[in-house]
N, C-alpha and C. Protein backbone atom coordinates (compact mmCIF):
# COMPACT_ATOMS: atom_id res chain seq x y z
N UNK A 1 17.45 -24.37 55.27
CA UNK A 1 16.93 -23.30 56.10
C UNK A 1 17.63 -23.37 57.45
N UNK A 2 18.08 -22.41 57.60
CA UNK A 2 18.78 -22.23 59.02
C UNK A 2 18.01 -22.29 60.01
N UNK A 3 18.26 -22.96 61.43
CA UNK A 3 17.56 -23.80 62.77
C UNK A 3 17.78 -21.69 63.14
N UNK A 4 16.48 -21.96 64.07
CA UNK A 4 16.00 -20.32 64.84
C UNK A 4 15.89 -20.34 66.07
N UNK A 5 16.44 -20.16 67.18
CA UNK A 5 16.79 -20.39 67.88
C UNK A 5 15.70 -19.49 69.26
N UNK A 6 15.02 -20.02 70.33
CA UNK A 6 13.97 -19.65 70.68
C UNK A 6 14.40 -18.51 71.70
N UNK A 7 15.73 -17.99 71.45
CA UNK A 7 16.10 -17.05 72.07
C UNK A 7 16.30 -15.56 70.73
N UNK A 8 15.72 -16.00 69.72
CA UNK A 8 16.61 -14.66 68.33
C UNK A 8 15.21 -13.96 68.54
N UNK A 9 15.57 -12.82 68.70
CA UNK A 9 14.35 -11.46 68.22
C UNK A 9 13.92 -11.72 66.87
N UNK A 10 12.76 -11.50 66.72
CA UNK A 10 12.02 -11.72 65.23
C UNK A 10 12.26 -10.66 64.48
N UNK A 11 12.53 -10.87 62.92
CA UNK A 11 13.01 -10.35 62.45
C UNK A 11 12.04 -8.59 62.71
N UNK A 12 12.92 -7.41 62.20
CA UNK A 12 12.20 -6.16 61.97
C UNK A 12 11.38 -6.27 60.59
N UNK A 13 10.27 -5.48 60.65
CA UNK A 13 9.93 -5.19 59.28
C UNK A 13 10.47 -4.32 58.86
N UNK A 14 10.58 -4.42 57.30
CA UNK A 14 11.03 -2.70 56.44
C UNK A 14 10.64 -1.74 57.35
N UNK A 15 11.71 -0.95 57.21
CA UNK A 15 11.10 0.48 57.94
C UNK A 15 10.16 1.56 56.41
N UNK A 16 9.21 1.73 56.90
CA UNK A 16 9.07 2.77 55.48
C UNK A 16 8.86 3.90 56.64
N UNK A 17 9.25 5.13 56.45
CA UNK A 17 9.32 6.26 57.67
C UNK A 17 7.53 6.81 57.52
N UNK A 18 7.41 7.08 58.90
CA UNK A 18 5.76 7.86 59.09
C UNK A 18 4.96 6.53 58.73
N UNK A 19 4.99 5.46 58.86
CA UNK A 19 3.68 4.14 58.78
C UNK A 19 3.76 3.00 59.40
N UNK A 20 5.00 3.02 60.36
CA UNK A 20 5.39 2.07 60.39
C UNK A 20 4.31 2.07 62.42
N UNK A 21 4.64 3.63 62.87
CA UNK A 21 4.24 3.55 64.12
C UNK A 21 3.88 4.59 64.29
N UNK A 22 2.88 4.51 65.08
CA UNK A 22 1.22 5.32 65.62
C UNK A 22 1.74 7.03 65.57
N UNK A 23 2.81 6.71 66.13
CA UNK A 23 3.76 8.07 66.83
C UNK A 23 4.34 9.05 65.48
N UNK A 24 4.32 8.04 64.36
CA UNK A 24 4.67 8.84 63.34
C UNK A 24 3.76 9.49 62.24
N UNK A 25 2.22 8.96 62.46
CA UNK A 25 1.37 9.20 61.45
C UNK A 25 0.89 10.36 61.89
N UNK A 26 1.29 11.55 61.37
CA UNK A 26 0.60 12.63 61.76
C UNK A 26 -0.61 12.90 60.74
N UNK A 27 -1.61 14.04 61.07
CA UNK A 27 -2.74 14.42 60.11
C UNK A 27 -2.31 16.10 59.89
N UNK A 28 -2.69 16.21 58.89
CA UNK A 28 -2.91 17.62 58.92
C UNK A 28 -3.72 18.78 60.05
N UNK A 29 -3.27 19.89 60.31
CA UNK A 29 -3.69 20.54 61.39
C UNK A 29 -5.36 21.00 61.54
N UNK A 30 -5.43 21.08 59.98
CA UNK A 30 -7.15 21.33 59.54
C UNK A 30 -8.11 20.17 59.76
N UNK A 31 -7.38 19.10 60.41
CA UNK A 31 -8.70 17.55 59.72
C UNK A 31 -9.01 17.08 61.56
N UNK A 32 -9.85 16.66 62.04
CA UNK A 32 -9.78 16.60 63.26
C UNK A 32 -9.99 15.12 63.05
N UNK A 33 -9.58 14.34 63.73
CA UNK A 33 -9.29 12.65 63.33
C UNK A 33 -9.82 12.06 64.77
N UNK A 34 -11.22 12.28 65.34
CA UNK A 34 -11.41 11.22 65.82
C UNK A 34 -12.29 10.10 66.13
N UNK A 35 -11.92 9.33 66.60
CA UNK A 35 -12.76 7.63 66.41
C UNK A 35 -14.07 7.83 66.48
N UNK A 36 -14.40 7.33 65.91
CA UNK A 36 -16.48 7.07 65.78
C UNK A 36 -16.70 6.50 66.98
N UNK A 37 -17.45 6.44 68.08
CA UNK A 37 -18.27 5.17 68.95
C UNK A 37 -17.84 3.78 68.40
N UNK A 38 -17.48 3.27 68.92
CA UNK A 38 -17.85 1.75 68.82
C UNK A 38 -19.35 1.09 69.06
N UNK A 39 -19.56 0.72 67.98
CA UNK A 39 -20.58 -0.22 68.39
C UNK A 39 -20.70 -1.57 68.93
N UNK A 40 -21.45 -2.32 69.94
CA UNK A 40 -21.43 -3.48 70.83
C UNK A 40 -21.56 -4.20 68.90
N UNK A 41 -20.77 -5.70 69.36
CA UNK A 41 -20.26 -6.63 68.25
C UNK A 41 -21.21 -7.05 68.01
N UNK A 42 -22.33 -7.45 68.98
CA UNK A 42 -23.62 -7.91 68.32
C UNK A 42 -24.73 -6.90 67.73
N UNK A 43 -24.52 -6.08 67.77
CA UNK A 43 -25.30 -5.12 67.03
C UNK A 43 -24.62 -5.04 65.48
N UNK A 44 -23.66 -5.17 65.38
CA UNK A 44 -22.76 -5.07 64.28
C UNK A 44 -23.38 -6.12 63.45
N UNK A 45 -23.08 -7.57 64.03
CA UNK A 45 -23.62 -8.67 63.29
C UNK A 45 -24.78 -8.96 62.68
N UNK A 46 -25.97 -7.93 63.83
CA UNK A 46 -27.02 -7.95 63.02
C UNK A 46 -27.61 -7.06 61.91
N UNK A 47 -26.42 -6.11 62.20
CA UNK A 47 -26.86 -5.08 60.88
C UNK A 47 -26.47 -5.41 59.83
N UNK A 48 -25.54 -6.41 60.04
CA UNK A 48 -24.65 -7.03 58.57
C UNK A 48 -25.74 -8.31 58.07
N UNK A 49 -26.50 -8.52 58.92
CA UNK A 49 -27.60 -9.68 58.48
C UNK A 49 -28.95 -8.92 57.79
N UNK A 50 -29.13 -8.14 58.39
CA UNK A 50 -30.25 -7.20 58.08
C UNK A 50 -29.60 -6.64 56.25
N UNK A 51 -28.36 -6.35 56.61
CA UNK A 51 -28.03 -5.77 54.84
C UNK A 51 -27.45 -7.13 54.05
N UNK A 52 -27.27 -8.33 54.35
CA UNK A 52 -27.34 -9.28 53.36
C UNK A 52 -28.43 -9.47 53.33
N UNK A 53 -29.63 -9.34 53.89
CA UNK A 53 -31.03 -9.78 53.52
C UNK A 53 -31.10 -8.83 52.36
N UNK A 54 -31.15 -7.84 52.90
CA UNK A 54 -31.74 -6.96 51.65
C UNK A 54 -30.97 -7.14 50.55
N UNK A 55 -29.66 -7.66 50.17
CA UNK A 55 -28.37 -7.50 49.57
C UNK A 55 -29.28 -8.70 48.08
N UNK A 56 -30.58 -8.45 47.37
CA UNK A 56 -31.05 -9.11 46.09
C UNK A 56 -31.86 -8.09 45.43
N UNK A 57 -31.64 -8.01 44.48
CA UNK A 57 -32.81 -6.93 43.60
C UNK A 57 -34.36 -7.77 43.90
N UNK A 58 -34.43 -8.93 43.78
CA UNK A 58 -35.83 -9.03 43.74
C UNK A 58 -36.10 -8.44 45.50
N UNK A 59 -35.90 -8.70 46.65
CA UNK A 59 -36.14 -8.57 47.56
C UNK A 59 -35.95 -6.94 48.08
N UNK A 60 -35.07 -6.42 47.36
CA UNK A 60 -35.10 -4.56 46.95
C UNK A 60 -36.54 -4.24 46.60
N UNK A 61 -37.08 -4.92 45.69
CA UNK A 61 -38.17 -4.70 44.87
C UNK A 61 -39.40 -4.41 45.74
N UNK A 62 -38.93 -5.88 46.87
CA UNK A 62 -40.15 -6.11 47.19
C UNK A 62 -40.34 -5.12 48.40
N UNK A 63 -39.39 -4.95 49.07
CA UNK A 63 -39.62 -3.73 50.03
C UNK A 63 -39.67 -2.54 49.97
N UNK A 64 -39.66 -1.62 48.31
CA UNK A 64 -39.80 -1.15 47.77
C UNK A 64 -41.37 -0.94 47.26
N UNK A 65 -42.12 -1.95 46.72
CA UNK A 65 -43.84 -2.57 46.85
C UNK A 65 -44.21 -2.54 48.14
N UNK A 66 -43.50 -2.94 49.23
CA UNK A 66 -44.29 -2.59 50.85
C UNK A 66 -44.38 -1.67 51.35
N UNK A 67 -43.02 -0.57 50.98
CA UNK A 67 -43.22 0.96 51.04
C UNK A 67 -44.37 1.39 51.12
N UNK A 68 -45.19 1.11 50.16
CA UNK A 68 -46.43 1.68 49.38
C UNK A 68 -47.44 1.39 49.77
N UNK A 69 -47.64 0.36 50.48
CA UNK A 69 -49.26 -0.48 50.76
C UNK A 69 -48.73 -2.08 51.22
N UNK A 70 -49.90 -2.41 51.96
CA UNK A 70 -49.42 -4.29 52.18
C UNK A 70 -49.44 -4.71 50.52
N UNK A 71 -49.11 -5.87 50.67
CA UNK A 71 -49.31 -6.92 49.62
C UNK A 71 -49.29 -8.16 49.86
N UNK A 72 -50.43 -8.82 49.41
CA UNK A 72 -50.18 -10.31 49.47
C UNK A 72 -49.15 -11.02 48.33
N UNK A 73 -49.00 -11.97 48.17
CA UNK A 73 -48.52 -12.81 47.45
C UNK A 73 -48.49 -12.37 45.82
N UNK A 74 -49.52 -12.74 45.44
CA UNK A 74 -49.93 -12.55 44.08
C UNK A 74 -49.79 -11.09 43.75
N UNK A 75 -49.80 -10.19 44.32
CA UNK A 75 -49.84 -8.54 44.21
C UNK A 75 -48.37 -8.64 43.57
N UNK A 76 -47.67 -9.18 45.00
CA UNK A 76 -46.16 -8.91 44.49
C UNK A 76 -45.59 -9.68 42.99
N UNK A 77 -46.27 -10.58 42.81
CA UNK A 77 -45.69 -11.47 41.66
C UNK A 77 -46.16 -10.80 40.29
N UNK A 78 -47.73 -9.92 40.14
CA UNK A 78 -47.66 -9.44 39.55
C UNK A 78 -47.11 -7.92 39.05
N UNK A 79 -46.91 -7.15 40.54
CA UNK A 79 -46.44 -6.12 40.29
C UNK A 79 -45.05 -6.04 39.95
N UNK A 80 -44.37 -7.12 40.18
CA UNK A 80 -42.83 -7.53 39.98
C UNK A 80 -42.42 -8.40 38.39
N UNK A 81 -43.71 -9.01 37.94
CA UNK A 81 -43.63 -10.12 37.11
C UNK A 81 -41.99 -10.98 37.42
N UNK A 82 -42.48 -11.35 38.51
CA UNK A 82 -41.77 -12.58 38.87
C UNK A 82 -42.69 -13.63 39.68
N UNK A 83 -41.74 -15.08 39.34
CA UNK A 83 -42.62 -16.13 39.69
C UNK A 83 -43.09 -16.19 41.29
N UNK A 84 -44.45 -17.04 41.22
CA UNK A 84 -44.69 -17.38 43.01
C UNK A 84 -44.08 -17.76 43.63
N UNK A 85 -43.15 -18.70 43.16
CA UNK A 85 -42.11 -19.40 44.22
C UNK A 85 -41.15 -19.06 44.79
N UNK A 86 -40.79 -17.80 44.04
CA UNK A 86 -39.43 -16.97 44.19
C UNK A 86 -39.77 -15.99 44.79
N UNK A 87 -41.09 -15.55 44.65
CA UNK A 87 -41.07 -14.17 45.55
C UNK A 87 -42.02 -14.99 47.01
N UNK A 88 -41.96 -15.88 47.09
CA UNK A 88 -41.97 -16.28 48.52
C UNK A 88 -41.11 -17.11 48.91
N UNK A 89 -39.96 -17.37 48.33
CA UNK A 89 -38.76 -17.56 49.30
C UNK A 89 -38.36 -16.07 49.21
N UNK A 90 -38.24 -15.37 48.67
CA UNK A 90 -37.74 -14.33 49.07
C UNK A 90 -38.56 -13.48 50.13
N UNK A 91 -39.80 -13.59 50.16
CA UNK A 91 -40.32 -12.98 51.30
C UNK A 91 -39.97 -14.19 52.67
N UNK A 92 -39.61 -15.45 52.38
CA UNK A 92 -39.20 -15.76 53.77
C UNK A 92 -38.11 -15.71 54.11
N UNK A 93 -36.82 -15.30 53.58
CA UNK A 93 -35.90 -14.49 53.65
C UNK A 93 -36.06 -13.18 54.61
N UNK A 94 -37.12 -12.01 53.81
CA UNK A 94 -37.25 -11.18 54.54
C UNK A 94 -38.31 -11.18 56.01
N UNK A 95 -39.10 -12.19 56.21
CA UNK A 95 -39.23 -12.69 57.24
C UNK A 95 -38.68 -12.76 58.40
N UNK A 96 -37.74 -14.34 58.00
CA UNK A 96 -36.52 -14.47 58.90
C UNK A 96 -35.76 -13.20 59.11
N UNK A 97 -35.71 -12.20 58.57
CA UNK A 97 -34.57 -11.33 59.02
C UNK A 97 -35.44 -9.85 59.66
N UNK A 98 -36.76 -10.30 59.51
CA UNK A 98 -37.22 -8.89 60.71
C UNK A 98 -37.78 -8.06 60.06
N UNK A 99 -37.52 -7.88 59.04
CA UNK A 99 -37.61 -6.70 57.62
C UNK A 99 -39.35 -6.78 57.29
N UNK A 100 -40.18 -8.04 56.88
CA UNK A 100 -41.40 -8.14 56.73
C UNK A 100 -42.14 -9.16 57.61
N UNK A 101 -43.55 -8.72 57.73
CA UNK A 101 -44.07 -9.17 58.67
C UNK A 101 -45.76 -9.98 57.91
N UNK A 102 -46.21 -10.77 57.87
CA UNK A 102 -46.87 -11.53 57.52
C UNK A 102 -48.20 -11.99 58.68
N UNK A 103 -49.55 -11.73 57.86
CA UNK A 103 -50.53 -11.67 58.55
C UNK A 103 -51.50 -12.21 58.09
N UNK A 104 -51.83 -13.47 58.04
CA UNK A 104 -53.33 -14.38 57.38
C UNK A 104 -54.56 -13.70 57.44
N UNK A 105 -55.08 -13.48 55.86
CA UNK A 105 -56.48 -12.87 55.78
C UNK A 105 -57.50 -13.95 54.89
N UNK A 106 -57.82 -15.21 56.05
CA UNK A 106 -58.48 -16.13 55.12
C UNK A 106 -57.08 -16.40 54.31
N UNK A 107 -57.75 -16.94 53.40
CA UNK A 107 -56.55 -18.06 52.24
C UNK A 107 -55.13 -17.03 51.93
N UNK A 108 -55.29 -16.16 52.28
CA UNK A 108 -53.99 -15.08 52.13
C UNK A 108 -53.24 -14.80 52.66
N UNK A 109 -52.06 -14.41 52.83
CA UNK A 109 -51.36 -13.23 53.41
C UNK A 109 -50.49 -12.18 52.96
N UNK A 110 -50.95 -11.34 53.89
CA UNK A 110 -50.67 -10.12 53.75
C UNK A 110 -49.60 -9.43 54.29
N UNK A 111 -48.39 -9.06 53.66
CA UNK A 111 -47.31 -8.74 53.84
C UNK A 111 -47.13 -7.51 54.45
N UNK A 112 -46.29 -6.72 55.52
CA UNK A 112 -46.03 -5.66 55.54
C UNK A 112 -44.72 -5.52 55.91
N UNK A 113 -43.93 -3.68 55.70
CA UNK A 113 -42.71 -3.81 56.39
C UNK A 113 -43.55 -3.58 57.72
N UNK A 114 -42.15 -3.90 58.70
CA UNK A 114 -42.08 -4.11 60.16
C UNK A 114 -42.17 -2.77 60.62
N UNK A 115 -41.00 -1.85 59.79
CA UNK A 115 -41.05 -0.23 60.24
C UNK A 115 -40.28 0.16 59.05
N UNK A 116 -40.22 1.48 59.34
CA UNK A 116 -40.30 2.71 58.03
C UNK A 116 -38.62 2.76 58.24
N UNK A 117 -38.07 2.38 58.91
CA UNK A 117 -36.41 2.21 59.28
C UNK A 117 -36.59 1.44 57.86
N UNK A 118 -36.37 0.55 57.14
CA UNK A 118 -35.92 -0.38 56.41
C UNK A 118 -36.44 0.12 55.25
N UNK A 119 -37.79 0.64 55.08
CA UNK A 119 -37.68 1.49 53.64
C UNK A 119 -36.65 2.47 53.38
N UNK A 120 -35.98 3.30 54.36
CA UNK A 120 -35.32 4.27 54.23
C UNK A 120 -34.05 3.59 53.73
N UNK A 121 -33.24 2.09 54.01
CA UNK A 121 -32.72 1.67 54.26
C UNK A 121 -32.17 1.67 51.82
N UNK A 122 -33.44 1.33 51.94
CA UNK A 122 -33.32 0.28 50.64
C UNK A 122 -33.73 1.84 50.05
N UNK A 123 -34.33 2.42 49.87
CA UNK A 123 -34.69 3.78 49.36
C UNK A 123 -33.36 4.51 49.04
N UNK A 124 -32.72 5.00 49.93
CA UNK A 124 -31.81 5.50 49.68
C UNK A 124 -30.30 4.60 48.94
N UNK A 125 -30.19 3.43 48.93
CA UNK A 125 -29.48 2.57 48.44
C UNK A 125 -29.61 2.74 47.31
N UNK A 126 -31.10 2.75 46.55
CA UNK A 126 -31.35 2.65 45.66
C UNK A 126 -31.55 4.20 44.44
N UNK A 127 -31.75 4.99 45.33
CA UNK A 127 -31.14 6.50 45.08
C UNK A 127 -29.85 6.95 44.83
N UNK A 128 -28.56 6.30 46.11
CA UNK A 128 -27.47 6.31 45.59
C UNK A 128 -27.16 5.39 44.51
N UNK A 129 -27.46 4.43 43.89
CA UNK A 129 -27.45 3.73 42.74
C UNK A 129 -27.84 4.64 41.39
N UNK A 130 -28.63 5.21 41.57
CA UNK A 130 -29.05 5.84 40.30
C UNK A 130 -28.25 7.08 40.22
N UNK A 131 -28.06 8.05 41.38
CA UNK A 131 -26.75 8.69 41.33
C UNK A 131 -25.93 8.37 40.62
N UNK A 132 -25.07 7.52 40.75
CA UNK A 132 -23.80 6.46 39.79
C UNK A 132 -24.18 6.25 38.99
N UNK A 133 -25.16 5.81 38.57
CA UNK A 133 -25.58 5.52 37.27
C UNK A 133 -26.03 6.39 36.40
N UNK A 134 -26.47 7.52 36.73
CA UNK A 134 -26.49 8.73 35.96
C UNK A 134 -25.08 9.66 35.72
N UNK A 135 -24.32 9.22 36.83
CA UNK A 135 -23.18 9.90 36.65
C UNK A 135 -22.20 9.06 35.75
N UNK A 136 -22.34 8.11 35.73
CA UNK A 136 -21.34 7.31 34.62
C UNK A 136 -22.09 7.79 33.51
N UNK A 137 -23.11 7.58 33.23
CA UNK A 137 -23.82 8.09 31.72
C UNK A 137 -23.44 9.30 31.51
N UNK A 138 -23.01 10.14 32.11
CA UNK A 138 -22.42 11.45 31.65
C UNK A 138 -21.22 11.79 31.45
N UNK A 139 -20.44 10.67 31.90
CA UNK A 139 -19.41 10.70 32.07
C UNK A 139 -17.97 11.17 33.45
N UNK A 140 -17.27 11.04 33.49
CA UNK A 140 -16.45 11.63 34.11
C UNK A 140 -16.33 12.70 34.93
N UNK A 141 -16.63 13.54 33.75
CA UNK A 141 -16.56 14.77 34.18
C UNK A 141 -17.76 15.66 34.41
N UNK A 142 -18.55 14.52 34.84
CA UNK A 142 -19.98 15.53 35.15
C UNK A 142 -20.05 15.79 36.54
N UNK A 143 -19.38 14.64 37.15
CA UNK A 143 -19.33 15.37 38.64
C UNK A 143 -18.50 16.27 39.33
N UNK A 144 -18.27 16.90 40.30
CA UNK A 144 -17.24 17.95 40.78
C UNK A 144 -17.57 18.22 42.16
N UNK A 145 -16.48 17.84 42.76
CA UNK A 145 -17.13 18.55 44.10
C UNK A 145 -16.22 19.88 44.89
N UNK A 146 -17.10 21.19 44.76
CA UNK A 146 -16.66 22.86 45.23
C UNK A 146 -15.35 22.72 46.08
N UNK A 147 -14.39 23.24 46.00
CA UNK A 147 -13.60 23.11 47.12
C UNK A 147 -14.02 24.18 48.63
N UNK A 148 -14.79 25.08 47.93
CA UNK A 148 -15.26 25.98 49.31
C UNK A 148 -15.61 25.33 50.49
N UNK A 149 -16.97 24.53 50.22
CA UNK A 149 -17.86 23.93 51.18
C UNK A 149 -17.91 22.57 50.68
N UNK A 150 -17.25 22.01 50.44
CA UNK A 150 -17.24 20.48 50.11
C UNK A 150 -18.91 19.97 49.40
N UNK A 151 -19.58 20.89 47.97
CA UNK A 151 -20.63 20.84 48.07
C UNK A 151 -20.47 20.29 46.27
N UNK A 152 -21.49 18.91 46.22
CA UNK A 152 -20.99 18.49 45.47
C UNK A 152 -22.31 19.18 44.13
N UNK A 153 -21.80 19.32 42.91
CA UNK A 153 -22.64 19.99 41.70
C UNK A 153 -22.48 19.02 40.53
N UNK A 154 -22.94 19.18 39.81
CA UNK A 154 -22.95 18.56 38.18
C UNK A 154 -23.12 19.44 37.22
N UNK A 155 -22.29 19.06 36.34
CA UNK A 155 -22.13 20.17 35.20
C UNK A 155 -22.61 19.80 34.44
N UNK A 156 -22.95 20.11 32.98
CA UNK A 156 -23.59 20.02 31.89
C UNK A 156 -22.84 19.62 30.82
């Protein structure tokens, strides 16, 4: 290997034309291209904690069951038929992360969400899931989206 000498310009990359620099990537005249807000980095981090919490079907489930009414312990294990142990590490999961909130009634407690932000959260996750999943069962070509109004339909 040849000695590099701390005076040589580093090598160029391939040129591929229009990607290489800012100045060359144009958009089309119809698309208006610009940046979203930035969000502060710690807000970022915690929304990415907030969606690995939720990021388990059993713990989907369960905030899904809080939607609806509190629940203690046993509610959830039976309305889930899953074991006690698991659906309270998983409720201290959702604990730790803000999502449910826990309240002693005598020998119990009683679970709730924190706010209606986080049902919406997992609700609709779980809506777009079944979307896809109805749309693969139909196949391919069941979806389409209008070129008029960008409005998406399903065919039969």
């Amino acid at each position: 290997m040849p000695a590099i000498s701390p005076d040589a310009e580093p090598a160029q990359p391939s040129a591929r034309p229009g990607l290489d620099r800012a100045e060359d990537h144009v958009h089309s005249p119809d698309r208006a291209a610009r940046p979203a807000p930035q969000r502060d980095q710690q807000v970022l981090v915690e929304a990415g904690e907030l969606l690995r919490a939720l990021a388990a079907p059993v713990r989907i489930a369960i905030v899904l069951q809080l939607r609806t009414a509190e629940r203690c312990v046993h509610e959830l294990v039976d309305a889930l038929d899953v074991a006690q142990p698991l659906i309270s590490q998983h409720l201290r999961v959702l604990k730790s992360a803000g999502v449910v909130h826990g309240e002693r009634h005598g020998r119990e407690v009683v679970y709730r969400l924190v706010d209606e932000h986080l049902a919406h959260i997992v609700v609709d996750a779980v809506a777009h899931a079944e979307e896809i999943s109805g749309a693969r069962s139909r196949g391919p070509a069941a979806r389409s989206i209008e070129p008029d109004g960008g409005q998406e339909t399903e065919t039969a």
